[in-house]
C-alpha atoms as a PDB file:
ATOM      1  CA  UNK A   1       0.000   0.000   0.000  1.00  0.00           C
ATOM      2  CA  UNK A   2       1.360   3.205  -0.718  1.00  0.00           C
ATOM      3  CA  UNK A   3       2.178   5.896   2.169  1.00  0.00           C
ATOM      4  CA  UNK A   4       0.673   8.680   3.346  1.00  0.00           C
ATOM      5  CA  UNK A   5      -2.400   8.725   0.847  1.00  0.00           C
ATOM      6  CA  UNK A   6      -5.424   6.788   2.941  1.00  0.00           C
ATOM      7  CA  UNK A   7      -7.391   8.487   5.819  1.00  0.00           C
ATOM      8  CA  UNK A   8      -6.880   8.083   9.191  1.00  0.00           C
ATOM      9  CA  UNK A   9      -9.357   5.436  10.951  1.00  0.00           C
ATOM     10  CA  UNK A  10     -10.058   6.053  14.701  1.00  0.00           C
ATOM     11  CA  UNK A  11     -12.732   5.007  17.056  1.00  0.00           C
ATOM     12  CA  UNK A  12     -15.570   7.175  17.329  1.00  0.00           C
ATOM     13  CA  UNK A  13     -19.709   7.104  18.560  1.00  0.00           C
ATOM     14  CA  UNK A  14     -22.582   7.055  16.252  1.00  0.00           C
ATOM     15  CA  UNK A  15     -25.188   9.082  17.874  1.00  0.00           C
ATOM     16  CA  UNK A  16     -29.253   8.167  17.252  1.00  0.00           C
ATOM     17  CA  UNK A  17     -31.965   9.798  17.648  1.00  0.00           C
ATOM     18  CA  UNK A  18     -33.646   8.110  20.139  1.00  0.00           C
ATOM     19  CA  UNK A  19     -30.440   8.643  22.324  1.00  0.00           C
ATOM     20  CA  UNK A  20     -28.538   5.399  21.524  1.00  0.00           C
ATOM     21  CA  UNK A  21     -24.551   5.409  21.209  1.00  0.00           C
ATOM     22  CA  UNK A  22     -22.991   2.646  19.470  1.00  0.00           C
ATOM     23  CA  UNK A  23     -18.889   2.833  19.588  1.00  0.00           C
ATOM     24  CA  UNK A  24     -17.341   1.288  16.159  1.00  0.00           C
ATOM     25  CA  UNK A  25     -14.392   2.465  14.222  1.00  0.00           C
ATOM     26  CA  UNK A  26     -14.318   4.375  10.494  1.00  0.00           C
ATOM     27  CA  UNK A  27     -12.758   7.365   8.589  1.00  0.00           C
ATOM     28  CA  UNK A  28     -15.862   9.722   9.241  1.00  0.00           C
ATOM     29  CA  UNK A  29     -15.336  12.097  12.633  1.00  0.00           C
ATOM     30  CA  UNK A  30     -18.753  11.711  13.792  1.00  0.00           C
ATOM     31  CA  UNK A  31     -22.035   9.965  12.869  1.00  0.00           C
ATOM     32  CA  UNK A  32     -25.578  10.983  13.521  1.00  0.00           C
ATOM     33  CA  UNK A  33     -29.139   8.216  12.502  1.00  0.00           C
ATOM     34  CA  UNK A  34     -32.316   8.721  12.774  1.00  0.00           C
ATOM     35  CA  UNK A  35     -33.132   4.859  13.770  1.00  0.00           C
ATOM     36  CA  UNK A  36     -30.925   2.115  14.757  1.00  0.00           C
ATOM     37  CA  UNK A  37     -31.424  -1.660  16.100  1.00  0.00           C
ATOM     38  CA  UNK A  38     -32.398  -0.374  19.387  1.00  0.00           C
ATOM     39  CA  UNK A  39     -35.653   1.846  18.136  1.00  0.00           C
ATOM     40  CA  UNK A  40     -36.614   0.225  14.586  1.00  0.00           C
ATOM     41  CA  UNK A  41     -39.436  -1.694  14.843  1.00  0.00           C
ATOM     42  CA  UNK A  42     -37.714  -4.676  13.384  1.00  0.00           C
ATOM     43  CA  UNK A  43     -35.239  -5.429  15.958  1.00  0.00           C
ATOM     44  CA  UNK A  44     -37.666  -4.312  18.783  1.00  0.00           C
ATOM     45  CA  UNK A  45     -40.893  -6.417  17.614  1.00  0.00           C
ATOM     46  CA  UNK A  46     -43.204  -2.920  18.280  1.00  0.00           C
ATOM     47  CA  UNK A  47     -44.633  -1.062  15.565  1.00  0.00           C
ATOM     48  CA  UNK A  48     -44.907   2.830  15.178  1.00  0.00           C
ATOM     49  CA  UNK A  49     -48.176   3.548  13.558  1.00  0.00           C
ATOM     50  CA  UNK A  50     -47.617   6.322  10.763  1.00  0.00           C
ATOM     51  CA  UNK A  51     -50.393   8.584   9.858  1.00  0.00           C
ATOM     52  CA  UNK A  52     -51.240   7.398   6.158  1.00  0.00           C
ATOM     53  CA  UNK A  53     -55.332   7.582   6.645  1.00  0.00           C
ATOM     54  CA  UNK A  54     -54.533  11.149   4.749  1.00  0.00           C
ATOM     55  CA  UNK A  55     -52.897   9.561   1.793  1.00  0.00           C
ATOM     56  CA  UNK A  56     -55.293   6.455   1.377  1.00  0.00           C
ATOM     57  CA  UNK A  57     -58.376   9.104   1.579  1.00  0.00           C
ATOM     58  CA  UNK A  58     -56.799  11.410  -0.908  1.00  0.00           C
ATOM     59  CA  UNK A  59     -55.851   8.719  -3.599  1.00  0.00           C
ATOM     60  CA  UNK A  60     -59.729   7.033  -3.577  1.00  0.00           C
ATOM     61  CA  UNK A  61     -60.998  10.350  -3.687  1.00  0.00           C
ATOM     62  CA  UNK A  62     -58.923  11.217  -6.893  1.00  0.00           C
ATOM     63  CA  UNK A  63     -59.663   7.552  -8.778  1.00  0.00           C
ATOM     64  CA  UNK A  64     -63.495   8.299  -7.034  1.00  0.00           C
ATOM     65  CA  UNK A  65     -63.727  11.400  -8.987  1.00  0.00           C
ATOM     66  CA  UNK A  66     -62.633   9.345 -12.144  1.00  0.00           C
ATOM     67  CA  UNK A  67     -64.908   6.560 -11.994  1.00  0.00           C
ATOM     68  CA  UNK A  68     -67.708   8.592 -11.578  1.00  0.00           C
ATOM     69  CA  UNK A  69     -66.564  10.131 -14.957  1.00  0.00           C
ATOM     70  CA  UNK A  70     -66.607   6.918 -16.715  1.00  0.00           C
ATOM     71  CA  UNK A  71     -69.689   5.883 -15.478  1.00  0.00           C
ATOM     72  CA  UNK A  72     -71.277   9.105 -16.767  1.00  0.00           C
ATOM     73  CA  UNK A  73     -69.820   8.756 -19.723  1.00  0.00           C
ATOM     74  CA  UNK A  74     -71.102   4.950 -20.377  1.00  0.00           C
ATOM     75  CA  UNK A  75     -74.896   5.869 -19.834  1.00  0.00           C
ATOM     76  CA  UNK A  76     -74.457   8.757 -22.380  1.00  0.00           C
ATOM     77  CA  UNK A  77     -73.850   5.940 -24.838  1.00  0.00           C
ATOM     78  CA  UNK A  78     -71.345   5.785 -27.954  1.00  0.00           C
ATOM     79  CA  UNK A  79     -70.464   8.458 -29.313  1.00  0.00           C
ATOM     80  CA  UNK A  80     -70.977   8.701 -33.039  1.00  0.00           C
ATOM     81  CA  UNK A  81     -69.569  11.355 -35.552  1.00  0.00           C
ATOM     82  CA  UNK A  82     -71.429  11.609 -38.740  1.00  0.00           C
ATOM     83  CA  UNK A  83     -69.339  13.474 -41.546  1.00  0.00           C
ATOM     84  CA  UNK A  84     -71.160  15.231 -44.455  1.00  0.00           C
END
Protein backbone atom coordinates (compact mmCIF):
# COMPACT_ATOMS: atom_id res chain seq x y z
CA UNK A 1 0.00 0.00 0.00
CA UNK A 2 1.36 3.21 -0.72
CA UNK A 3 2.18 5.90 2.17
CA UNK A 4 0.67 8.68 3.35
CA UNK A 5 -2.40 8.73 0.85
CA UNK A 6 -5.42 6.79 2.94
CA UNK A 7 -7.39 8.49 5.82
CA UNK A 8 -6.88 8.08 9.19
CA UNK A 9 -9.36 5.44 10.95
CA UNK A 10 -10.06 6.05 14.70
CA UNK A 11 -12.73 5.01 17.06
CA UNK A 12 -15.57 7.17 17.33
CA UNK A 13 -19.71 7.10 18.56
CA UNK A 14 -22.58 7.06 16.25
CA UNK A 15 -25.19 9.08 17.87
CA UNK A 16 -29.25 8.17 17.25
CA UNK A 17 -31.96 9.80 17.65
CA UNK A 18 -33.65 8.11 20.14
CA UNK A 19 -30.44 8.64 22.32
CA UNK A 20 -28.54 5.40 21.52
CA UNK A 21 -24.55 5.41 21.21
CA UNK A 22 -22.99 2.65 19.47
CA UNK A 23 -18.89 2.83 19.59
CA UNK A 24 -17.34 1.29 16.16
CA UNK A 25 -14.39 2.46 14.22
CA UNK A 26 -14.32 4.38 10.49
CA UNK A 27 -12.76 7.37 8.59
CA UNK A 28 -15.86 9.72 9.24
CA UNK A 29 -15.34 12.10 12.63
CA UNK A 30 -18.75 11.71 13.79
CA UNK A 31 -22.04 9.96 12.87
CA UNK A 32 -25.58 10.98 13.52
CA UNK A 33 -29.14 8.22 12.50
CA UNK A 34 -32.32 8.72 12.77
CA UNK A 35 -33.13 4.86 13.77
CA UNK A 36 -30.92 2.11 14.76
CA UNK A 37 -31.42 -1.66 16.10
CA UNK A 38 -32.40 -0.37 19.39
CA UNK A 39 -35.65 1.85 18.14
CA UNK A 40 -36.61 0.22 14.59
CA UNK A 41 -39.44 -1.69 14.84
CA UNK A 42 -37.71 -4.68 13.38
CA UNK A 43 -35.24 -5.43 15.96
CA UNK A 44 -37.67 -4.31 18.78
CA UNK A 45 -40.89 -6.42 17.61
CA UNK A 46 -43.20 -2.92 18.28
CA UNK A 47 -44.63 -1.06 15.56
CA UNK A 48 -44.91 2.83 15.18
CA UNK A 49 -48.18 3.55 13.56
CA UNK A 50 -47.62 6.32 10.76
CA UNK A 51 -50.39 8.58 9.86
CA UNK A 52 -51.24 7.40 6.16
CA UNK A 53 -55.33 7.58 6.64
CA UNK A 54 -54.53 11.15 4.75
CA UNK A 55 -52.90 9.56 1.79
CA UNK A 56 -55.29 6.46 1.38
CA UNK A 57 -58.38 9.10 1.58
CA UNK A 58 -56.80 11.41 -0.91
CA UNK A 59 -55.85 8.72 -3.60
CA UNK A 60 -59.73 7.03 -3.58
CA UNK A 61 -61.00 10.35 -3.69
CA UNK A 62 -58.92 11.22 -6.89
CA UNK A 63 -59.66 7.55 -8.78
CA UNK A 64 -63.49 8.30 -7.03
CA UNK A 65 -63.73 11.40 -8.99
CA UNK A 66 -62.63 9.35 -12.14
CA UNK A 67 -64.91 6.56 -11.99
CA UNK A 68 -67.71 8.59 -11.58
CA UNK A 69 -66.56 10.13 -14.96
CA UNK A 70 -66.61 6.92 -16.72
CA UNK A 71 -69.69 5.88 -15.48
CA UNK A 72 -71.28 9.11 -16.77
CA UNK A 73 -69.82 8.76 -19.72
CA UNK A 74 -71.10 4.95 -20.38
CA UNK A 75 -74.90 5.87 -19.83
CA UNK A 76 -74.46 8.76 -22.38
CA UNK A 77 -73.85 5.94 -24.84
CA UNK A 78 -71.35 5.78 -27.95
CA UNK A 79 -70.46 8.46 -29.31
CA UNK A 80 -70.98 8.70 -33.04
CA UNK A 81 -69.57 11.36 -35.55
CA UNK A 82 -71.43 11.61 -38.74
CA UNK A 83 -69.34 13.47 -41.55
CA UNK A 84 -71.16 15.23 -44.46
Amino acid sequence: MKEKIHPEYHDIKVVCSCGNIIETASTAKQIHVEICSACHPFFTGKQKLIDTAGRVERFQKKYAQREEILKKAKQKGPRTITIN
